[in-house]
C-alpha atoms as a PDB file:
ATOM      1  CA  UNK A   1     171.359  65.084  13.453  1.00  0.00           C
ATOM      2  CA  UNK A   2     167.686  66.399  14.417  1.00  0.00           C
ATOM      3  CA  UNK A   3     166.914  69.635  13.544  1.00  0.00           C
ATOM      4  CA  UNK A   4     167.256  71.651  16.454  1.00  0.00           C
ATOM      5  CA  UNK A   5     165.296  74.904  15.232  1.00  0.00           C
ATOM      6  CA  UNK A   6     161.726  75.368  14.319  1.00  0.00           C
ATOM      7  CA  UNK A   7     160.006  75.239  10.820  1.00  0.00           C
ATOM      8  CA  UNK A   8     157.817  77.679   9.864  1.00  0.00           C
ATOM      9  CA  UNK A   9     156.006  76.187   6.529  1.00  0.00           C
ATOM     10  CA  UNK A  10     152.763  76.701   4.409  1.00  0.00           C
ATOM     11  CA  UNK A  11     149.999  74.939   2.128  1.00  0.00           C
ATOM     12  CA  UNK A  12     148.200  76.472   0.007  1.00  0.00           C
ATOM     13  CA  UNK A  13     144.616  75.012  -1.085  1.00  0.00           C
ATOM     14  CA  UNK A  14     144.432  76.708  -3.968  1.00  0.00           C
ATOM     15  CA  UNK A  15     141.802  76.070  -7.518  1.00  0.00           C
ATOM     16  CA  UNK A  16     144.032  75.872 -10.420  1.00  0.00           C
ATOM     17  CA  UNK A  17     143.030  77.267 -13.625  1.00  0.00           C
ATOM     18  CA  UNK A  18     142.739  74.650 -15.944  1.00  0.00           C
ATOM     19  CA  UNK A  19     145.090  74.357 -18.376  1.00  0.00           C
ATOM     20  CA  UNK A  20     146.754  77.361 -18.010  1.00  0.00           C
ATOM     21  CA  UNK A  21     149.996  76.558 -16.838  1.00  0.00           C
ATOM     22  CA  UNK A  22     151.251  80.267 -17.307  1.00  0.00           C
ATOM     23  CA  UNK A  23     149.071  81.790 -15.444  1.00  0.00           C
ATOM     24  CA  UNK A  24     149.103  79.235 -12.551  1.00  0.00           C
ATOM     25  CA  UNK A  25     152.916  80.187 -12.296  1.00  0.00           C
ATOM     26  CA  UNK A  26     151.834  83.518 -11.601  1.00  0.00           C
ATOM     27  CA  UNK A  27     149.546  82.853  -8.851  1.00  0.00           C
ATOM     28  CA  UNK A  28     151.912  79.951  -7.362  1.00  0.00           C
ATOM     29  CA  UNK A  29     154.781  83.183  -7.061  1.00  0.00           C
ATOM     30  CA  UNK A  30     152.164  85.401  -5.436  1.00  0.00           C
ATOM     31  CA  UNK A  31     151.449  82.626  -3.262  1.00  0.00           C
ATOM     32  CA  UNK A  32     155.324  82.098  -2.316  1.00  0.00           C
ATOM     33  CA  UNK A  33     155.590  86.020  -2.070  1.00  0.00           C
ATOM     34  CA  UNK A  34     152.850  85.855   0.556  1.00  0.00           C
ATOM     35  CA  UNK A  35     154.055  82.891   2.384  1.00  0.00           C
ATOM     36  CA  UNK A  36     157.133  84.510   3.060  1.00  0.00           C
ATOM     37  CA  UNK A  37     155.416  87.435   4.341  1.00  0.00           C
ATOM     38  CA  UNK A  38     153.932  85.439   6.791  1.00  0.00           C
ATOM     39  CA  UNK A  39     157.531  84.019   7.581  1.00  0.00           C
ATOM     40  CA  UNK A  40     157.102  80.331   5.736  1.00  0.00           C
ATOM     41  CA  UNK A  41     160.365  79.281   4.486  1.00  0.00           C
ATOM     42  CA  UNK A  42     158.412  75.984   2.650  1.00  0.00           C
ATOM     43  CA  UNK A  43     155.433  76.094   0.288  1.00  0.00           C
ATOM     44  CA  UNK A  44     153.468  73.269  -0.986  1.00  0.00           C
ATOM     45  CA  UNK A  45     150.320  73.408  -3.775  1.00  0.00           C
ATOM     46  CA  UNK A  46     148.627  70.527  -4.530  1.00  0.00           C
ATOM     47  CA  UNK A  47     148.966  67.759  -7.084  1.00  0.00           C
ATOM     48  CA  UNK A  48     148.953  69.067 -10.540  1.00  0.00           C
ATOM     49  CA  UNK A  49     148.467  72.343  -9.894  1.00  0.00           C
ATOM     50  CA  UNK A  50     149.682  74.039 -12.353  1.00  0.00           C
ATOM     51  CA  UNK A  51     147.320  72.539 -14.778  1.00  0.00           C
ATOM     52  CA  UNK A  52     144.488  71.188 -12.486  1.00  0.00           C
ATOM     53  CA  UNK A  53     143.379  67.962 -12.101  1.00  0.00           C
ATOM     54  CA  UNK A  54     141.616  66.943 -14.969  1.00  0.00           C
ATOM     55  CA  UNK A  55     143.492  64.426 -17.219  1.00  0.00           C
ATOM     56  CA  UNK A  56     141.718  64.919 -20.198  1.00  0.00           C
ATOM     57  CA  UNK A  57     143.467  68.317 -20.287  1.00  0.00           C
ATOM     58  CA  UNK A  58     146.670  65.984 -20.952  1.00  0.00           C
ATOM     59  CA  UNK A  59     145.903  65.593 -24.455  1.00  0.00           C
ATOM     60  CA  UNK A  60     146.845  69.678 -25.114  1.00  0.00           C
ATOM     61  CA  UNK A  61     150.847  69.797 -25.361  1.00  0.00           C
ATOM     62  CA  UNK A  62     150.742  73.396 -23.725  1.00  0.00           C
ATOM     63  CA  UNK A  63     149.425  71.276 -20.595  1.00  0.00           C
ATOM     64  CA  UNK A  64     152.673  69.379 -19.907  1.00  0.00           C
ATOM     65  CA  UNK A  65     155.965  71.002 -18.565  1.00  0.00           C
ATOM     66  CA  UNK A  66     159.316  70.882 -20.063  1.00  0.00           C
ATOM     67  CA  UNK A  67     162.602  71.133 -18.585  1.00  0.00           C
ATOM     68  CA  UNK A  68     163.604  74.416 -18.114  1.00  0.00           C
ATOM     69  CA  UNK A  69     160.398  75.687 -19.011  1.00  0.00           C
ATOM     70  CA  UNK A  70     159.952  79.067 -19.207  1.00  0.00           C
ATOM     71  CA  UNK A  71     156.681  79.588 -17.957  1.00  0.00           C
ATOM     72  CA  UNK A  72     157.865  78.900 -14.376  1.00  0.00           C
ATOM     73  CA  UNK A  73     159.897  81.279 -14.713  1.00  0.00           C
ATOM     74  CA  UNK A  74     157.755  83.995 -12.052  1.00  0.00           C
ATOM     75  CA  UNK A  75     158.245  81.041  -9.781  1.00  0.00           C
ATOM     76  CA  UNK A  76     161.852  80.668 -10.219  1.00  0.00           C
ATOM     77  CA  UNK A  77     162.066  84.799  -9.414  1.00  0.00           C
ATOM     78  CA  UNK A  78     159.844  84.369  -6.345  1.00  0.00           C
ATOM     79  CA  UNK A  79     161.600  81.569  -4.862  1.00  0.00           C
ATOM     80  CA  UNK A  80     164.753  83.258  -5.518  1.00  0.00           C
ATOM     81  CA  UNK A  81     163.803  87.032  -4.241  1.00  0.00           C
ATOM     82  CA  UNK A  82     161.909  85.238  -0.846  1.00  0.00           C
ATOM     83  CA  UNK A  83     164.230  82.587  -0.536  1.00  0.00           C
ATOM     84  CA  UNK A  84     161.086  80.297  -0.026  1.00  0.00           C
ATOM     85  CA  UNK A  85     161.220  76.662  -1.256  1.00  0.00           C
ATOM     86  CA  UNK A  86     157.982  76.344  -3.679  1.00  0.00           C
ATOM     87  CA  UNK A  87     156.522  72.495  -4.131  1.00  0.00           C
ATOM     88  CA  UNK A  88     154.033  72.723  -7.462  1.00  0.00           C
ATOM     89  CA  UNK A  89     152.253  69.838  -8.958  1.00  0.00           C
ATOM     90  CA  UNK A  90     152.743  69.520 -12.730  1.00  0.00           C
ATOM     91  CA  UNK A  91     152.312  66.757 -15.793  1.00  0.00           C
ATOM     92  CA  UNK A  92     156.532  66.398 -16.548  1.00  0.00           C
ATOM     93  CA  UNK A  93     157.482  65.507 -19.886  1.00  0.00           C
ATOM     94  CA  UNK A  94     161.060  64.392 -18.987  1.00  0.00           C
ATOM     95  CA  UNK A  95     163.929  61.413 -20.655  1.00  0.00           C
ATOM     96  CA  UNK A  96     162.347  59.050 -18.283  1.00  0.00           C
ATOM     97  CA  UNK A  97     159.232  59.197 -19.574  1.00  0.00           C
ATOM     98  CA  UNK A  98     155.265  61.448 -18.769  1.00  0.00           C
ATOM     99  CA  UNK A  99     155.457  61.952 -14.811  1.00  0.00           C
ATOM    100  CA  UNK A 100     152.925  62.882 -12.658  1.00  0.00           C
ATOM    101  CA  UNK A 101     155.175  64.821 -10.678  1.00  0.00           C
ATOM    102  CA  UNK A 102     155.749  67.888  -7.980  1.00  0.00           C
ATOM    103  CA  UNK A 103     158.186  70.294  -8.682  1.00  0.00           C
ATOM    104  CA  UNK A 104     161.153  71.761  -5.778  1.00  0.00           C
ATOM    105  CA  UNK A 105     162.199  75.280  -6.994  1.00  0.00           C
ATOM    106  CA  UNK A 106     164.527  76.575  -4.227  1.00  0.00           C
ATOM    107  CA  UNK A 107     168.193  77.988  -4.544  1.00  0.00           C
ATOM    108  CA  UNK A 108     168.098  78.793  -8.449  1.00  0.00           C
ATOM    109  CA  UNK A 109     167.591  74.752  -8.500  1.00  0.00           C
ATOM    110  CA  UNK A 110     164.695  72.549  -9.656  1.00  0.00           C
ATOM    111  CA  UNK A 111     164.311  68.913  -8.620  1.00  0.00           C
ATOM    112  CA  UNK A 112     161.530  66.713 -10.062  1.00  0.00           C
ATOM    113  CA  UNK A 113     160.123  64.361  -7.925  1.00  0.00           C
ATOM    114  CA  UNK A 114     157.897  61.735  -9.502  1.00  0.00           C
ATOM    115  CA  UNK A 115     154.818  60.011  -7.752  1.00  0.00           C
ATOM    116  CA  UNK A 116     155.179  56.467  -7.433  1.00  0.00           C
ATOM    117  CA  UNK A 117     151.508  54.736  -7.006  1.00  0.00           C
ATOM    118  CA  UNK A 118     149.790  55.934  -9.263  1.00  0.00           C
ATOM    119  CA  UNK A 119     146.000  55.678  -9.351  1.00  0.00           C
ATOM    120  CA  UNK A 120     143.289  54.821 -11.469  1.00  0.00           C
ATOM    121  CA  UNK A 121     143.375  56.503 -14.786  1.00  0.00           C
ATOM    122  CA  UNK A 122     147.074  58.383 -13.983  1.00  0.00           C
ATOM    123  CA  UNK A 123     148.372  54.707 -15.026  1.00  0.00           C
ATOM    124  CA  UNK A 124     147.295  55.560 -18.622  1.00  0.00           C
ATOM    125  CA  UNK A 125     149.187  58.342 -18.681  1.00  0.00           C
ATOM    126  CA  UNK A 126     152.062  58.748 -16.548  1.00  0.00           C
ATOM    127  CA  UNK A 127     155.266  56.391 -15.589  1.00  0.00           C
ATOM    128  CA  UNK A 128     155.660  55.870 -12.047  1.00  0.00           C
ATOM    129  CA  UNK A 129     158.847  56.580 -10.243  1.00  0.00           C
ATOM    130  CA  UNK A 130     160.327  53.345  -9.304  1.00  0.00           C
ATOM    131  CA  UNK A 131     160.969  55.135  -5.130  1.00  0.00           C
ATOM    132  CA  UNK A 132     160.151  58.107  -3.478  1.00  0.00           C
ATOM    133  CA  UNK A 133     162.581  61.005  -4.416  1.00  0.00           C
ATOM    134  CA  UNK A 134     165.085  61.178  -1.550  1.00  0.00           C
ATOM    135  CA  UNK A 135     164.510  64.106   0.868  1.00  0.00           C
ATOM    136  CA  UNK A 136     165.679  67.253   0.592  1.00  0.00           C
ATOM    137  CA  UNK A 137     167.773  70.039   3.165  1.00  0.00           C
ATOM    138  CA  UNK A 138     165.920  72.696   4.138  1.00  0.00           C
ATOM    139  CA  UNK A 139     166.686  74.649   7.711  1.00  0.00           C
ATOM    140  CA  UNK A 140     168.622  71.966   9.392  1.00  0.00           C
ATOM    141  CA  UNK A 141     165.154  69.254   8.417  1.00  0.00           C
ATOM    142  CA  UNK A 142     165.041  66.629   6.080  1.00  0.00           C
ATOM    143  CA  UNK A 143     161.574  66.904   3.473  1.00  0.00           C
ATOM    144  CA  UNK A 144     159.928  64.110   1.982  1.00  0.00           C
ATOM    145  CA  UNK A 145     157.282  64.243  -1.139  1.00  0.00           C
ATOM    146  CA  UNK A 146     154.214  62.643  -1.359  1.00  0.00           C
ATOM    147  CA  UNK A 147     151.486  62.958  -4.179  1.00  0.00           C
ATOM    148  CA  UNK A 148     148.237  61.735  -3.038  1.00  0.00           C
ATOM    149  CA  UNK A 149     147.840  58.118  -3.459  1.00  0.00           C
ATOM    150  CA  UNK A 150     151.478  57.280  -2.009  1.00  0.00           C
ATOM    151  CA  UNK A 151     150.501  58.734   1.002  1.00  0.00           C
ATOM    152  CA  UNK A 152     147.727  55.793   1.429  1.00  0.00           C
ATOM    153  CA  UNK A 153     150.622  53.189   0.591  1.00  0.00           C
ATOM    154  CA  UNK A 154     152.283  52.575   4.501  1.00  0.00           C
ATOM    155  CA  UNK A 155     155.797  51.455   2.574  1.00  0.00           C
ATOM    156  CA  UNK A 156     156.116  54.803   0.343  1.00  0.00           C
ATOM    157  CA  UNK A 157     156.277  56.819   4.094  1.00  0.00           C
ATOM    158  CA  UNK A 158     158.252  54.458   5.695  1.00  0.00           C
ATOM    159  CA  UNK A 159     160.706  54.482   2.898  1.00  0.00           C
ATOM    160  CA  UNK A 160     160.733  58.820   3.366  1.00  0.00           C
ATOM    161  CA  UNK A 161     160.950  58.170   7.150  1.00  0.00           C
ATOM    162  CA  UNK A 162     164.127  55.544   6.654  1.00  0.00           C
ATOM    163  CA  UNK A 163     165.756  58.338   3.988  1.00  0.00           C
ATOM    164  CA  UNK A 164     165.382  60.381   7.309  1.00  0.00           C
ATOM    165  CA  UNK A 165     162.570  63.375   6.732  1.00  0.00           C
ATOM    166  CA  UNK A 166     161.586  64.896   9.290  1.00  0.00           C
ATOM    167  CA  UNK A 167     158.444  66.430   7.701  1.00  0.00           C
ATOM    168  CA  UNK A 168     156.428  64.279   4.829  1.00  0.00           C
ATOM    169  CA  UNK A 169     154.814  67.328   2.433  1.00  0.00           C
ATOM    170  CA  UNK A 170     152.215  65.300   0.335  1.00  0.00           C
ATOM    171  CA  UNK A 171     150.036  67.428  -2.178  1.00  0.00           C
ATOM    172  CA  UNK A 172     147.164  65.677  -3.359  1.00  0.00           C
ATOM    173  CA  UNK A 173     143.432  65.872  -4.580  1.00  0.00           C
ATOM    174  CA  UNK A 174     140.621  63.931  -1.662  1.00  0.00           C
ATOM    175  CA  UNK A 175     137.821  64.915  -2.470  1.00  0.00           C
ATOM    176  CA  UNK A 176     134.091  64.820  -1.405  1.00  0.00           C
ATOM    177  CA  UNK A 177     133.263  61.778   1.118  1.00  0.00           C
ATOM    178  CA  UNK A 178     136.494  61.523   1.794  1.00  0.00           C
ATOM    179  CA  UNK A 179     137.239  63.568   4.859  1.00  0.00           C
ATOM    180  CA  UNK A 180     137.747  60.497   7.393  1.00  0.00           C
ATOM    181  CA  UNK A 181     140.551  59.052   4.865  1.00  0.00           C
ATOM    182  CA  UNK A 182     142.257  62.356   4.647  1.00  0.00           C
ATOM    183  CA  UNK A 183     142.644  62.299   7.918  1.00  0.00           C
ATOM    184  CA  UNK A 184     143.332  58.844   9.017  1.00  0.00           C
ATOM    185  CA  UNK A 185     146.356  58.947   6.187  1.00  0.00           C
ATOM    186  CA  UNK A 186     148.088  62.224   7.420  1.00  0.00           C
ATOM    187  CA  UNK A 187     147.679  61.223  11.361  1.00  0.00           C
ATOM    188  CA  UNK A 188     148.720  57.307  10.428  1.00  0.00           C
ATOM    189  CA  UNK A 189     151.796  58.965   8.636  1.00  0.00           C
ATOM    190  CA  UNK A 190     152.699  61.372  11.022  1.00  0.00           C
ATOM    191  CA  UNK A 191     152.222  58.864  14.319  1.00  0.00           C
ATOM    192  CA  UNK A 192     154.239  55.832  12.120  1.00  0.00           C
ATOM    193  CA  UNK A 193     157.191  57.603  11.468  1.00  0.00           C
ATOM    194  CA  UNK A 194     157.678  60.471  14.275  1.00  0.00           C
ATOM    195  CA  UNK A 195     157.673  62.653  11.681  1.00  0.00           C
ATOM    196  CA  UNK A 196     155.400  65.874  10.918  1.00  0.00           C
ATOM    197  CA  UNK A 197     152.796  65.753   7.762  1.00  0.00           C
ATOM    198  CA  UNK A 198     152.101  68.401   5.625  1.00  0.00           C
ATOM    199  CA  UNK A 199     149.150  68.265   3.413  1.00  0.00           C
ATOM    200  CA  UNK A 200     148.106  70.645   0.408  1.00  0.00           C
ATOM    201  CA  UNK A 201     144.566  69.647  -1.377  1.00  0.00           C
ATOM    202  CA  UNK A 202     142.883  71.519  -3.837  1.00  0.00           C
ATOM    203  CA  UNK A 203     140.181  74.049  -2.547  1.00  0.00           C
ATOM    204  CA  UNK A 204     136.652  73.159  -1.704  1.00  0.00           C
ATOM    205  CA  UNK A 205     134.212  73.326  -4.308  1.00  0.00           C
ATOM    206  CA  UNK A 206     132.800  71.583  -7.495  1.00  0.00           C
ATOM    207  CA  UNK A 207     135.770  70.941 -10.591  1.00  0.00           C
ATOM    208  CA  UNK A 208     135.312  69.191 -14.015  1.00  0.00           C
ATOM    209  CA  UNK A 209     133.965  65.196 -12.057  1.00  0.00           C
ATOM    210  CA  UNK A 210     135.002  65.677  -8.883  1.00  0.00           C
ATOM    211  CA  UNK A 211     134.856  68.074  -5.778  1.00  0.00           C
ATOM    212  CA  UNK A 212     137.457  68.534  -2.948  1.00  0.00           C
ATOM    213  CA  UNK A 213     137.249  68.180   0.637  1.00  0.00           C
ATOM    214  CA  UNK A 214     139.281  70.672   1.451  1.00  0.00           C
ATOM    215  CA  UNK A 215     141.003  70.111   4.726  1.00  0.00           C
ATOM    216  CA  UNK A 216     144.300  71.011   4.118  1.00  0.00           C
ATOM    217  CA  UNK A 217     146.857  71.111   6.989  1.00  0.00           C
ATOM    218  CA  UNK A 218     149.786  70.080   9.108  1.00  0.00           C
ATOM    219  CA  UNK A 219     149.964  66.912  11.588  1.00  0.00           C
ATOM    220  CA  UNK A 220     152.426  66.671  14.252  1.00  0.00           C
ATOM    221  CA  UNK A 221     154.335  63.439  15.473  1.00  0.00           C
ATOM    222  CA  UNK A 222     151.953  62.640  17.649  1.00  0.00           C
ATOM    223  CA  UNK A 223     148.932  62.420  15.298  1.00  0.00           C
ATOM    224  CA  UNK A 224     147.095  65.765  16.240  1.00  0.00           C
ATOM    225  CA  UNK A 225     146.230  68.680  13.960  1.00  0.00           C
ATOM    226  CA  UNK A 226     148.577  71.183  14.689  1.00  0.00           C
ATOM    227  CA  UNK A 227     147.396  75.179  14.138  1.00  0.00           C
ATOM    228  CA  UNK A 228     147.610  76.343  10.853  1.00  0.00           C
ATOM    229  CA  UNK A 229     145.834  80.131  10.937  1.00  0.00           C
ATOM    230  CA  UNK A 230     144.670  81.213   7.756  1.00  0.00           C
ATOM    231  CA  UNK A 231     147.220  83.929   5.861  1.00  0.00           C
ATOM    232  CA  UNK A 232     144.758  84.564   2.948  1.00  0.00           C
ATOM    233  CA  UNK A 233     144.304  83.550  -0.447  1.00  0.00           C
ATOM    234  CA  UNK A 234     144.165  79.761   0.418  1.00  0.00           C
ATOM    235  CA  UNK A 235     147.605  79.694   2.666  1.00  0.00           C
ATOM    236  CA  UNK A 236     147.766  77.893   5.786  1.00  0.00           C
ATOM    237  CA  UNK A 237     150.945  78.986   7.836  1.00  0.00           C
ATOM    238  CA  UNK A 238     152.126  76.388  10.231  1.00  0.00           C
ATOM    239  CA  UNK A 239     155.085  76.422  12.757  1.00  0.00           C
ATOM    240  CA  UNK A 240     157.027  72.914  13.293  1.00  0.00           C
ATOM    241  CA  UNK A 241     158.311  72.282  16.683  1.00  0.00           C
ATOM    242  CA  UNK A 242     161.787  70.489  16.500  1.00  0.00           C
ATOM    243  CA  UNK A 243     161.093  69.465  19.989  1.00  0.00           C
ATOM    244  CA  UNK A 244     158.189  67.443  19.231  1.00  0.00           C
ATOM    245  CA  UNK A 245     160.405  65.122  17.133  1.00  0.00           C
ATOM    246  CA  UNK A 246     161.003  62.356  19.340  1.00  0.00           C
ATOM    247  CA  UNK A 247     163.550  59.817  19.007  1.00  0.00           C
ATOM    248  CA  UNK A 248     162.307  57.066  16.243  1.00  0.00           C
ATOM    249  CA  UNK A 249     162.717  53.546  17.096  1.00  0.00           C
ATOM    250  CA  UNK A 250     164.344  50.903  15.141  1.00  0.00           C
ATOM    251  CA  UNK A 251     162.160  49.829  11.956  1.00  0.00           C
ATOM    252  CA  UNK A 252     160.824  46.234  12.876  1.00  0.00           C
ATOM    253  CA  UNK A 253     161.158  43.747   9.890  1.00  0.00           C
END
């Protein structure tokens, strides 16, 4: 059944501090604390962002996160006290293997959802999830992950779209000449599947070999930007209109 109420969601385009995966727990639950203020019931950071996105910073243990671990545990308190569900990107060292991976902390429960195409040097490092992790509940709607790259793969959408989402929440790192991609991705996405896109990328401005575009924001079903007013501190606060989800039609083999 299609949701039949609103979402009111936000991204944050945020600059990790590298490494520190403490203290970007900190800033990620001030960041949920202030999306709720601004009446967001969904917040997404982008990909790895609790550590950054610099893979080199892989080789420090204190980089990856553990089950259970307790550094996100000022996450775990906002999400719980705002009742806001909080999407981080983290380096997961889990039983299936090194994960490039974002993080659901919502209801006193944690999902990890792994990215499946991995890109470039990530293959070095990381195991890719073998599908995209099936949607999760959230105010009558159906959410889908992305982490950048499988949002440029058609099937890894489609395959969120056929699960049922409603919205597709993708965190990610474009950077730098790629403003047109961005763009084309999220609209393709959104226009595809009938389905709303959320994107989170880090903030604009130089990092260790590479600098991001920016851009972050929400597409509706019918490809266009839709408003996302600045709340401070990086946070984009978007409201979903159930009625704009029309009807999909039959995938076409």
């Amino acid at each position: 059944m299609p949701p039949v109420a609103d979402l009111t969601i936000a991204v944050a385009e945020t600059a990790s501090r590298p490494g520190d995966v403490a203290a970007n727990a900190r800033t990620t639950a001030e960041l949920a604390r202030r999306a709720a203020a601004a009446g967001a019931r969904l917040l997404v950071l982008p990909e790895l962002s609790l550590v950054g996105y610099d893979l080199d910073l892989l080789d420090r243990d204190e980089a990856w996160v553990l089950p259970d671990d307790a550094r996100l545990d000022p996450i775990r308190a906002a999400a719980a006290e705002t009742d806001v569900a909080v999407v981080v990107g983290a380096a997961v060292r889990e039983a299936g293997g090194p994960r490039l991976a974002s993080i659901v902390l919502r209801d006193g429960r944690e999902t990890v959802a792994p990215k499946q195409h991995l890109h470039g040097a990530e293959r070095e490092r990381f195991v890719p999830a073998d599908a995209p992790a099936p949607p999760f509940a959230l105010d009558g709607w159906r959410v889908g992950l992305g982490i950048c790259f499988d949002a440029a793969v058609p099937r890894h959408a489609q395959a969120v779209a056929d699960a049922g989402a409603e919205l597709y929440a993708v965190s990610a790192l474009y950077v730098t000449g790629e403003e047109r991609r961005l763009d084309v991705h999220m609209a393709a996405r959104a226009q595809d599947h009938r389905m709303f896109v959320a994107l989170a990328n880090h903030a604009a401005g130089p990092r260790p070999g590479w600098t991001s575009c920016g851009l972050s924001g929400v597409w509706a079903p019918d490809a266009t930007r839709v408003p996302a007013p600045d709340a401070g501190a990086g946070l984009r606060v978007a409201r979903l209109s159930a009625a704009a989800l029309a009807p999909r039609a039959p995938a076409v083999a």
